[in-house]
PDB file of N, CA and C in Angstrom:
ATOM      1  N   UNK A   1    -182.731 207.768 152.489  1.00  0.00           N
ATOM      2  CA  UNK A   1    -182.069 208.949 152.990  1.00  0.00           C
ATOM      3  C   UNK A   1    -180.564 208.736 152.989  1.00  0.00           C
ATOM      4  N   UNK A   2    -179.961 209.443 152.326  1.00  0.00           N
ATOM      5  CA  UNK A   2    -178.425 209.648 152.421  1.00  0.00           C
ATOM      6  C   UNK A   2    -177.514 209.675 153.707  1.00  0.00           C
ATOM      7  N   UNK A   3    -176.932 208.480 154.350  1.00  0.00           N
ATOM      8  CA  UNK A   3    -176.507 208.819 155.570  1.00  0.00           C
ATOM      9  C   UNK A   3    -174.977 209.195 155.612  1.00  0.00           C
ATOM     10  N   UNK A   4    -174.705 210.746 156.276  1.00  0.00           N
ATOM     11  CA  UNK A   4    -173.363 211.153 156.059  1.00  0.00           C
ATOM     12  C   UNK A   4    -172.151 210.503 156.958  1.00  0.00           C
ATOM     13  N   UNK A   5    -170.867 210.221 156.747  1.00  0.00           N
ATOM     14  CA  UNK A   5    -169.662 209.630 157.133  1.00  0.00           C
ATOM     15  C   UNK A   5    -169.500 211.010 157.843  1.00  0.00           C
ATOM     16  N   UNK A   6    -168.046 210.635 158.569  1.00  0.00           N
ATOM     17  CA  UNK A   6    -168.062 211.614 160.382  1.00  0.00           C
ATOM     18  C   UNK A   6    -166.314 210.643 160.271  1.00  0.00           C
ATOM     19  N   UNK A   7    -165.666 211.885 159.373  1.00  0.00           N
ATOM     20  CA  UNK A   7    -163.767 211.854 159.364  1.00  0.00           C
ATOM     21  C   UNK A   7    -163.658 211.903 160.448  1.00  0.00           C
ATOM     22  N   UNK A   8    -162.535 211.168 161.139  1.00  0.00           N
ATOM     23  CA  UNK A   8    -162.180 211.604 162.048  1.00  0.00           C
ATOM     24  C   UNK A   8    -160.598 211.335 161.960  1.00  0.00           C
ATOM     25  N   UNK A   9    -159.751 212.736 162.695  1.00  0.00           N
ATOM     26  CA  UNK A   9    -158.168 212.578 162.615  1.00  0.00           C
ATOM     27  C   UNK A   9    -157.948 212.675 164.088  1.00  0.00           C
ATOM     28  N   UNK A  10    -156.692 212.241 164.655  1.00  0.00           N
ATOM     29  CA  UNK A  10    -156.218 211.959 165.755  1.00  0.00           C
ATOM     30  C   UNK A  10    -154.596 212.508 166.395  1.00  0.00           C
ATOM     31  N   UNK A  11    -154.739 213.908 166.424  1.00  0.00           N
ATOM     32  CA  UNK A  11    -153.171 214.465 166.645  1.00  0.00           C
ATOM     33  C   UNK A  11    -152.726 213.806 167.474  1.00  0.00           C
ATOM     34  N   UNK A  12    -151.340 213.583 167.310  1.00  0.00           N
ATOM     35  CA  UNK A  12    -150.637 212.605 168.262  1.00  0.00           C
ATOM     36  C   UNK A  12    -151.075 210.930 168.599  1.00  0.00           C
ATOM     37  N   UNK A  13    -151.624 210.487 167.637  1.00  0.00           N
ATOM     38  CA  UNK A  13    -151.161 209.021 167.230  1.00  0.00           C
ATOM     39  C   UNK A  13    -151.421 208.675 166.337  1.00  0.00           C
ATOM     40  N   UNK A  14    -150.401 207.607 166.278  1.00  0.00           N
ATOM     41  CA  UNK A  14    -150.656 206.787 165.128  1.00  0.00           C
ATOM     42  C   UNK A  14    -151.598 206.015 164.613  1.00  0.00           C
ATOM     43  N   UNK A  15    -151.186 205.056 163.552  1.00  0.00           N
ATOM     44  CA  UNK A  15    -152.567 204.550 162.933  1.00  0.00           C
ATOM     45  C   UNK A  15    -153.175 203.225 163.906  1.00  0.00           C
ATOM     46  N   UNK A  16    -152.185 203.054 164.712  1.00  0.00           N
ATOM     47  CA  UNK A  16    -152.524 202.044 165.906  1.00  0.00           C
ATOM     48  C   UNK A  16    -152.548 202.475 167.301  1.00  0.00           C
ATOM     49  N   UNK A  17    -153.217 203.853 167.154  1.00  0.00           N
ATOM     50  CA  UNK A  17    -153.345 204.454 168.180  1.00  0.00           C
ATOM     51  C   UNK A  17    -152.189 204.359 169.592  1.00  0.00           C
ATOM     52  N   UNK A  18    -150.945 204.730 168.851  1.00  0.00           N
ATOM     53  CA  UNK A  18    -149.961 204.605 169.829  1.00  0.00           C
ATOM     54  C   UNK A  18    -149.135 206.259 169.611  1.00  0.00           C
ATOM     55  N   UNK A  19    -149.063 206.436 171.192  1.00  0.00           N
ATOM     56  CA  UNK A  19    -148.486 207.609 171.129  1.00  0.00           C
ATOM     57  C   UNK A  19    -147.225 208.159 169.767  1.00  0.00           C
ATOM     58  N   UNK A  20    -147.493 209.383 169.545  1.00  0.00           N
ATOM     59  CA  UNK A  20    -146.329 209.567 168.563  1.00  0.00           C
ATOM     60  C   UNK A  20    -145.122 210.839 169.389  1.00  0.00           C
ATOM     61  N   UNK A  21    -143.981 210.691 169.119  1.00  0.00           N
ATOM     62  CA  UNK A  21    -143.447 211.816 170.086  1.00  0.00           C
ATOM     63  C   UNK A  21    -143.471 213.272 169.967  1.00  0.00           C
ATOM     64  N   UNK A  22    -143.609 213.393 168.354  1.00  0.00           N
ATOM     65  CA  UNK A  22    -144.028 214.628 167.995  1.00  0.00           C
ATOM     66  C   UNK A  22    -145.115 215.097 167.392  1.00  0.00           C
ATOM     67  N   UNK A  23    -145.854 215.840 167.415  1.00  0.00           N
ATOM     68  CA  UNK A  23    -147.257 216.245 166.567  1.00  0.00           C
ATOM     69  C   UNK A  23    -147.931 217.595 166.662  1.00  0.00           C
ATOM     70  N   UNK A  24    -148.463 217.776 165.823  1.00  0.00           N
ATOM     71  CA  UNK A  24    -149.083 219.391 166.012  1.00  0.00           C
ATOM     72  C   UNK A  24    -150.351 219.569 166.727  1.00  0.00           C
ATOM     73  N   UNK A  25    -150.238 219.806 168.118  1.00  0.00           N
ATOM     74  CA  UNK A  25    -151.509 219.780 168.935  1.00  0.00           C
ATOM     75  C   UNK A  25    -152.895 220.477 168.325  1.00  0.00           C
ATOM     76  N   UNK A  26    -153.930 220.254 168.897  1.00  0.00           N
ATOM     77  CA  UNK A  26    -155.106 220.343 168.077  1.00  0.00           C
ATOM     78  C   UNK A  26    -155.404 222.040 168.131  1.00  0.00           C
ATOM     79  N   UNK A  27    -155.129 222.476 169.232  1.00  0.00           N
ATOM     80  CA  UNK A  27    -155.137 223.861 169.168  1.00  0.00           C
ATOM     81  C   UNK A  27    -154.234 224.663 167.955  1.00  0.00           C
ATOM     82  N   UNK A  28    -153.190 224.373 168.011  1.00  0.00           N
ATOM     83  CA  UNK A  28    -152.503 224.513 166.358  1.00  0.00           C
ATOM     84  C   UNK A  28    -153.208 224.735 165.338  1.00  0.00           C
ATOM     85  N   UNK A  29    -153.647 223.104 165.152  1.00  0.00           N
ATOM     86  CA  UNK A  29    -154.076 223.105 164.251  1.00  0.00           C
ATOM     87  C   UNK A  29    -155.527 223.754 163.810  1.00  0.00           C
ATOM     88  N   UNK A  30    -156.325 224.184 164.796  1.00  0.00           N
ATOM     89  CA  UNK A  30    -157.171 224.941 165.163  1.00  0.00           C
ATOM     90  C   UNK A  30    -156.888 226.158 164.440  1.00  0.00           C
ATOM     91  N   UNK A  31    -155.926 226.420 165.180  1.00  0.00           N
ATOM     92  CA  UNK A  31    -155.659 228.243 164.596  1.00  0.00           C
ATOM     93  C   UNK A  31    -155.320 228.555 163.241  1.00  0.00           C
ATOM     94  N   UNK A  32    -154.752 227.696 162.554  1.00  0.00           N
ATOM     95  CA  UNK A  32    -153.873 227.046 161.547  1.00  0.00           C
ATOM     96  C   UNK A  32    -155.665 227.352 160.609  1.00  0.00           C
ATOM     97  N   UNK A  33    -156.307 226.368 160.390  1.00  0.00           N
ATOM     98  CA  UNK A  33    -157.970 226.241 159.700  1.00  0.00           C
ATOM     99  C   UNK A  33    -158.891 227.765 159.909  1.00  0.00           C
ATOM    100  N   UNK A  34    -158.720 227.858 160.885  1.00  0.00           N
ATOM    101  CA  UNK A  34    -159.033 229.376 161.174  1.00  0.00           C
ATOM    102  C   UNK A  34    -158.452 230.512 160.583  1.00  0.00           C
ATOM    103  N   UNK A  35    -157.154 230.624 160.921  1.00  0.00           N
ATOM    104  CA  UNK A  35    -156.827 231.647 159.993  1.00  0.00           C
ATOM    105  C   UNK A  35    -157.069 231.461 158.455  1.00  0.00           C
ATOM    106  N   UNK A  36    -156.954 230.487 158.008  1.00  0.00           N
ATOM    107  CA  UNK A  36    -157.528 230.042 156.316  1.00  0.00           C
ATOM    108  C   UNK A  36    -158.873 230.686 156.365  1.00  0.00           C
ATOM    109  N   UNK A  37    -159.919 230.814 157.282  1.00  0.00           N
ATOM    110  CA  UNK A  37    -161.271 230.660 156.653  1.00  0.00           C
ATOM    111  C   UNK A  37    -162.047 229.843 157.268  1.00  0.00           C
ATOM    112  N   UNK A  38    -161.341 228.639 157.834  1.00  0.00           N
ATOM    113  CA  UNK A  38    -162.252 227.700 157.957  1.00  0.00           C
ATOM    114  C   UNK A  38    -163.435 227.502 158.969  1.00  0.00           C
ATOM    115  N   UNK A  39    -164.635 227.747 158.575  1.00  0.00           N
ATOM    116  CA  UNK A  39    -165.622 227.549 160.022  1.00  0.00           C
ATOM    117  C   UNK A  39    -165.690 226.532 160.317  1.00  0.00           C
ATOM    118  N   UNK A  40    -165.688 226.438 162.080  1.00  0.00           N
ATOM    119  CA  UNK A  40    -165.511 225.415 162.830  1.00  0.00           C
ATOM    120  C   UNK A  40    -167.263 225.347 163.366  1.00  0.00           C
ATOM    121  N   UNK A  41    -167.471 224.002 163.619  1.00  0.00           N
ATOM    122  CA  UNK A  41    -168.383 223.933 164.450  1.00  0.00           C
ATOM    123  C   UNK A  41    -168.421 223.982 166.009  1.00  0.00           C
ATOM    124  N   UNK A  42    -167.433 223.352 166.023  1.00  0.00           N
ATOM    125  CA  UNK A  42    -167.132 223.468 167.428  1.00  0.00           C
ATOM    126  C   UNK A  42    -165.872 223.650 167.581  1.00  0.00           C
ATOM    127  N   UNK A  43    -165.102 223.931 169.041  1.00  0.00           N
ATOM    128  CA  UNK A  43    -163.807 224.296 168.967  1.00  0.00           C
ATOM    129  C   UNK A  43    -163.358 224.213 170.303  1.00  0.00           C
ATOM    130  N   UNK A  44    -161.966 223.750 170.497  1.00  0.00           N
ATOM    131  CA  UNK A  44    -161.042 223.519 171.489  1.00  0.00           C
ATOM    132  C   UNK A  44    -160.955 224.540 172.049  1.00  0.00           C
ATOM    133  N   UNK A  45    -160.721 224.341 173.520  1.00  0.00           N
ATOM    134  CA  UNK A  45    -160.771 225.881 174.595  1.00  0.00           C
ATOM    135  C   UNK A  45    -158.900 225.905 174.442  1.00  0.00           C
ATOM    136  N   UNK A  46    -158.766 227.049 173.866  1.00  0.00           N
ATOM    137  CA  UNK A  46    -157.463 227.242 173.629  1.00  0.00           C
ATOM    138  C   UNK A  46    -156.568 227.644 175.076  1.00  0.00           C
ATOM    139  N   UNK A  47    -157.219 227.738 176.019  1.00  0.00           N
ATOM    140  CA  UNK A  47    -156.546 227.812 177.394  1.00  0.00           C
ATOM    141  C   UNK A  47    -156.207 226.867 177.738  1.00  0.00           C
ATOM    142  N   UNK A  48    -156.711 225.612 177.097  1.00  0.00           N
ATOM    143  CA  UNK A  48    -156.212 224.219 177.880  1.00  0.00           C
ATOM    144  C   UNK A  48    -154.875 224.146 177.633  1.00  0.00           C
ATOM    145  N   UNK A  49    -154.522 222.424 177.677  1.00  0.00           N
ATOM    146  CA  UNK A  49    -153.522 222.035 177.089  1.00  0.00           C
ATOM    147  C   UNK A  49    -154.112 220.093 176.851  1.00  0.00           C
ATOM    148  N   UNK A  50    -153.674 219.275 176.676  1.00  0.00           N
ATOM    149  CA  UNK A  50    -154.124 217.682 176.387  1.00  0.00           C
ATOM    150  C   UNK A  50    -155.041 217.470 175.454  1.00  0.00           C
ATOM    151  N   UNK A  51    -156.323 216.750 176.314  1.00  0.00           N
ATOM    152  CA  UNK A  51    -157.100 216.007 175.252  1.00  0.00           C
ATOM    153  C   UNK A  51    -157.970 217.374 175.082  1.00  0.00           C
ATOM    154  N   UNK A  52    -158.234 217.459 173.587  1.00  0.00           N
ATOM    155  CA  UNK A  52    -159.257 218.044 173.138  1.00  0.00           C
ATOM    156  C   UNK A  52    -160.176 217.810 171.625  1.00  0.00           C
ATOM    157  N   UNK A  53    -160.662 218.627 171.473  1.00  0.00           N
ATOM    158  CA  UNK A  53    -161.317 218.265 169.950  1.00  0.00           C
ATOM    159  C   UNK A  53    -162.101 219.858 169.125  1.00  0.00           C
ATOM    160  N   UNK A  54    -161.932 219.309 168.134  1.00  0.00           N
ATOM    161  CA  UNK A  54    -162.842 220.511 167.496  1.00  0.00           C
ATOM    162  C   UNK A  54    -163.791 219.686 166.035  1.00  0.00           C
ATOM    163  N   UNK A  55    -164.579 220.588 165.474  1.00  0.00           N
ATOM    164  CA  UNK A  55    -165.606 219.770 164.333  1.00  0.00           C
ATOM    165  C   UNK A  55    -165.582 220.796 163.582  1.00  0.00           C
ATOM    166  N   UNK A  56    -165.621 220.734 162.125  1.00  0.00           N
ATOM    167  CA  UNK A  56    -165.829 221.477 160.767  1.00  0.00           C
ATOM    168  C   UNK A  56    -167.204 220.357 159.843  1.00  0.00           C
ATOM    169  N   UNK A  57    -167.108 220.598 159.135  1.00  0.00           N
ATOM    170  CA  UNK A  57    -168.233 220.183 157.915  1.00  0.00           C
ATOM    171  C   UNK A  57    -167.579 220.111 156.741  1.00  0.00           C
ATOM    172  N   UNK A  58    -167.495 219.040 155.802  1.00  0.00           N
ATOM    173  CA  UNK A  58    -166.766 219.331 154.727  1.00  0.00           C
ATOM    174  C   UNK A  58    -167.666 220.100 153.732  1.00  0.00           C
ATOM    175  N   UNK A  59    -167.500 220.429 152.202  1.00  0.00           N
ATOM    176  CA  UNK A  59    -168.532 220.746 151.030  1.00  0.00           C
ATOM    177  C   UNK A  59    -169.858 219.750 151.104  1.00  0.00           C
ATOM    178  N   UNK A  60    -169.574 218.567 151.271  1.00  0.00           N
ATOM    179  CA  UNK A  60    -170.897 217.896 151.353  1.00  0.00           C
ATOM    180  C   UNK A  60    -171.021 217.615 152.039  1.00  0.00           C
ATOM    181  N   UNK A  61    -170.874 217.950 153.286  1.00  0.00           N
ATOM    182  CA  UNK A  61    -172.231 217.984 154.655  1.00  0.00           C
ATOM    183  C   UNK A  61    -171.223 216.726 155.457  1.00  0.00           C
ATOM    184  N   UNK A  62    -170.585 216.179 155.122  1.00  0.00           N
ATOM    185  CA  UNK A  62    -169.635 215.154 156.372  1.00  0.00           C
ATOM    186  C   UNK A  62    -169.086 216.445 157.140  1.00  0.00           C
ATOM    187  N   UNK A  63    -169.547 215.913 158.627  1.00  0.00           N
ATOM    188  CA  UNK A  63    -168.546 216.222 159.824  1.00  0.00           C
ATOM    189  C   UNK A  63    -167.534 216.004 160.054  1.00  0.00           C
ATOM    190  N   UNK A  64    -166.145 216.781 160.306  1.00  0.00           N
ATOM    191  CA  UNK A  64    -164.887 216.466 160.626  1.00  0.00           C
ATOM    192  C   UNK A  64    -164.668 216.600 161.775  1.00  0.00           C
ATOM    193  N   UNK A  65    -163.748 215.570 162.683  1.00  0.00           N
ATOM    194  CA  UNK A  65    -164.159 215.432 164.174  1.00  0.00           C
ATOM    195  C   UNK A  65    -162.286 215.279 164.017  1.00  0.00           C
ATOM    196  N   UNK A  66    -161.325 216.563 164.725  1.00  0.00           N
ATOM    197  CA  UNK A  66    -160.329 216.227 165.085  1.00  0.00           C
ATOM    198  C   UNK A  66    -160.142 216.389 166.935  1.00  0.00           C
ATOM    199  N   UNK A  67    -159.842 214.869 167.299  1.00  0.00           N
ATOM    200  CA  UNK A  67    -159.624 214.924 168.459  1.00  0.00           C
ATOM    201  C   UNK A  67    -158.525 214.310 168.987  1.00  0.00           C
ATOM    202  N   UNK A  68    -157.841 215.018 169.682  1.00  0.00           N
ATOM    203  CA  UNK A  68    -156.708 214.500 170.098  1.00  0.00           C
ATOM    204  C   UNK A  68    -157.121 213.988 171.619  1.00  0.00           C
ATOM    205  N   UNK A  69    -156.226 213.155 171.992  1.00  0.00           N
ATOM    206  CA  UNK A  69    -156.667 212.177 172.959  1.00  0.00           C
ATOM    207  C   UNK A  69    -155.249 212.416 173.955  1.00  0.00           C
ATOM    208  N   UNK A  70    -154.418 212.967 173.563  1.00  0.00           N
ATOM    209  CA  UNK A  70    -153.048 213.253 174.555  1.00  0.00           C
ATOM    210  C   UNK A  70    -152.307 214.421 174.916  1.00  0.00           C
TER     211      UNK A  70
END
């Protein structure tokens, strides 16, 4: 059985998971994929503000998991 990979991106840090000072919060970027088209699986409560996350699916079935942690 084919087992699928699960991307995951991280607004606001770096590749050593250290704060960055500027970045495009996940809700952004949320709206940003959305207005394109993009169906989400799940999705950030846009009332918040901090840590959140949302999930898409790529063409072949990998889950995309963007969660920001700050």
């Amino acid at each position: 059985m084919f087992e699928k990979n699960i991307l995951t991106f991280n607004p606001g840090w770096d590749s050593n998971a250290a704060t960055l000072d500027t970045f495009d919060d996940v809700r952004e970027l949320q709206r940003q994929l959305k207005s394109q088209g993009v169906q989400l699986t799940s999705e950030a409560d846009e009332s918040t503000a901090g840590p959140a996350s949302f999930t898409a699916v790529d063409p072949d079935g990998n889950p995309i998991l963007v969660d920001q942690h700050v």
